[in-house]
Protein backbone atom coordinates (compact mmCIF):
# COMPACT_ATOMS: atom_id res chain seq x y z
CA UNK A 1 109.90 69.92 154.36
CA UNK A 2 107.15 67.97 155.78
CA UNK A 3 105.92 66.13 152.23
CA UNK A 4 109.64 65.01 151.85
CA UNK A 5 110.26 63.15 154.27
CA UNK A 6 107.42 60.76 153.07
CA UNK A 7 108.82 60.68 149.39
CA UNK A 8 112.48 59.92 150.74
CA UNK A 9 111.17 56.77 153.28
CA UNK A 10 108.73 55.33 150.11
CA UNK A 11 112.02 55.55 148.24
CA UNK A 12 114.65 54.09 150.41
CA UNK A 13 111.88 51.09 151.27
CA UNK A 14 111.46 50.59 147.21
CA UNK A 15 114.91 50.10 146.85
CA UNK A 16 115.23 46.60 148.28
CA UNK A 17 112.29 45.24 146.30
CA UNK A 18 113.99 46.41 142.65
CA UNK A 19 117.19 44.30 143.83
CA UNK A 20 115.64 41.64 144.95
CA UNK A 21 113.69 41.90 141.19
CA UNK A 22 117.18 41.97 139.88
CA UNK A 23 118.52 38.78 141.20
CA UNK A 24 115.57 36.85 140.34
CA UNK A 25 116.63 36.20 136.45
CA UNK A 26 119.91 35.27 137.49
CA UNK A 27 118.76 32.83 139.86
CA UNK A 28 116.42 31.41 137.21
CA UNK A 29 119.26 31.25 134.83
CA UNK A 30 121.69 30.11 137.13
CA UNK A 31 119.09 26.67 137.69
CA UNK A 32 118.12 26.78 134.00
CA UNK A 33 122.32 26.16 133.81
CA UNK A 34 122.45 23.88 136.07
CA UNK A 35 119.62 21.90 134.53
CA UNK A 36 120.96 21.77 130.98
CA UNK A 37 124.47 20.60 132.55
CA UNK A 38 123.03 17.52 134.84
CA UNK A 39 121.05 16.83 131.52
CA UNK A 40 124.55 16.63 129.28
CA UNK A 41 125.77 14.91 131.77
CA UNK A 42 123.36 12.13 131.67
CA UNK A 43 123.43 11.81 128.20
CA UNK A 44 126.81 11.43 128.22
CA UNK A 45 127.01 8.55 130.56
CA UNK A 46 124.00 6.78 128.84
CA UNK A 47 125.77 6.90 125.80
CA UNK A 48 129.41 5.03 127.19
CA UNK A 49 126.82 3.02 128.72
CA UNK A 50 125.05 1.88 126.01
CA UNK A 51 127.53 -0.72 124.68
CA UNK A 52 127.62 -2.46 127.59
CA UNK A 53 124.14 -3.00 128.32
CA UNK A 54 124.05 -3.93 124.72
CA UNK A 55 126.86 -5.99 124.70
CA UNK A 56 126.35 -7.68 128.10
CA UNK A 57 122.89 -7.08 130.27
CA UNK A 58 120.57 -7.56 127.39
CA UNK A 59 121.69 -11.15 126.75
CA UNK A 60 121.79 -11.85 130.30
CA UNK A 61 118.24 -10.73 131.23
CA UNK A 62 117.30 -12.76 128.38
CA UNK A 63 119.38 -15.60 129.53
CA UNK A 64 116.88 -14.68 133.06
CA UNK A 65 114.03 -14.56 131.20
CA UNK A 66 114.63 -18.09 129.97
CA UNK A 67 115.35 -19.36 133.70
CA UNK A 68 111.73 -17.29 134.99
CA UNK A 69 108.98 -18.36 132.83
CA UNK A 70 106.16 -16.34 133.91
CA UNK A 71 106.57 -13.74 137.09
CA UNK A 72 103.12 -14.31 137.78
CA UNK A 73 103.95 -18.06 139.40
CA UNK A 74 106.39 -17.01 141.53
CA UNK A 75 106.07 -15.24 145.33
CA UNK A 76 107.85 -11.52 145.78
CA UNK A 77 111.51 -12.15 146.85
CA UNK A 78 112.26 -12.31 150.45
CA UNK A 79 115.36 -11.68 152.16
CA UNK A 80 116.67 -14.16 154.96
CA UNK A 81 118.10 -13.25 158.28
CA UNK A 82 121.07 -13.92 157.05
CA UNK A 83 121.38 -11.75 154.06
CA UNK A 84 119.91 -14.22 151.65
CA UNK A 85 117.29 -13.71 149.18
CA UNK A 86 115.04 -16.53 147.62
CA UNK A 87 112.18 -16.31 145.34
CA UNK A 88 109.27 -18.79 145.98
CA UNK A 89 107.16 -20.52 143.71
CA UNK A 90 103.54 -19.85 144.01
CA UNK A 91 102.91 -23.72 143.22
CA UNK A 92 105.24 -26.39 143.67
CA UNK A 93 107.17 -27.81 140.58
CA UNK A 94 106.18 -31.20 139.48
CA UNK A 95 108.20 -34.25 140.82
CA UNK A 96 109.68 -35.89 137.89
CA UNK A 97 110.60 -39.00 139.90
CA UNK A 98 114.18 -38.30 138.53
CA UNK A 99 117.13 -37.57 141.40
CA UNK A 100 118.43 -34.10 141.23
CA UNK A 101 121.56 -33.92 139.49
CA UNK A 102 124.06 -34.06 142.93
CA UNK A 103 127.76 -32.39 142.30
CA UNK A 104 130.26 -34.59 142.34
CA UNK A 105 132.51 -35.35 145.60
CA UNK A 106 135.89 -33.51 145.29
CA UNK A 107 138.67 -36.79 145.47
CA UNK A 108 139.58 -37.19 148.87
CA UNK A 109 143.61 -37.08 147.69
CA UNK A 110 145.73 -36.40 150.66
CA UNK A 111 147.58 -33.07 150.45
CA UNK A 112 151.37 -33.44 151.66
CA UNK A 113 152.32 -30.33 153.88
């Protein structure tokens, strides 16, 4: 009776171990799902995206990269107190002697109320 008791405890503790064996595919298949899904789903978006960054941001950052010559001359951007952010130039621009185009003043037309 003795050598059974051994052989029934050995069993009993070996049965939690094949179980756990048992969910471990599952799990991997369950993430290997849930991989392929966030994947399609990514795709997808890219894909409505594309006409729009085709159609619109492309010609903008070009219409940027026309306005920024070289990266190189300018400081990283900083951001104000305030919220704003400026980009400094590493060297001054060159006066041109010329007045900087001003706005013109809105007419001063009084508004009846």
């Amino acid at each position: 009776m003795k050598p059974v008791i051994p052989l029934i405890l050995s069993a009993a503790f070996a049965l939690p171990a094949a179980a756990q064996e048992a969910e471990g595919p599952g799990i991997r298949d369950g993430l290997g799902m849930l991989s392929e899904g966030s994947r399609l789903i990514l795709e997808g978006l890219m894909d409505e995206m594309r006409p729009f960054v085709e159609d619109q941001m492309i010609p903008l950052l070009q219409d940027l990269n026309g306005m920024i010559d070289d990266m190189s001359a300018y400081h990283a951007p900083e951001i104000l107190p305030n919220g704003d952010i400026i980009i400094r130039r590493r060297v001054p621009q060159e006066d041109t002697g010329e007045a900087p185009d001003e706005p013109e003043a809105p007419a001063q037309n009084p508004v009846d109320l």
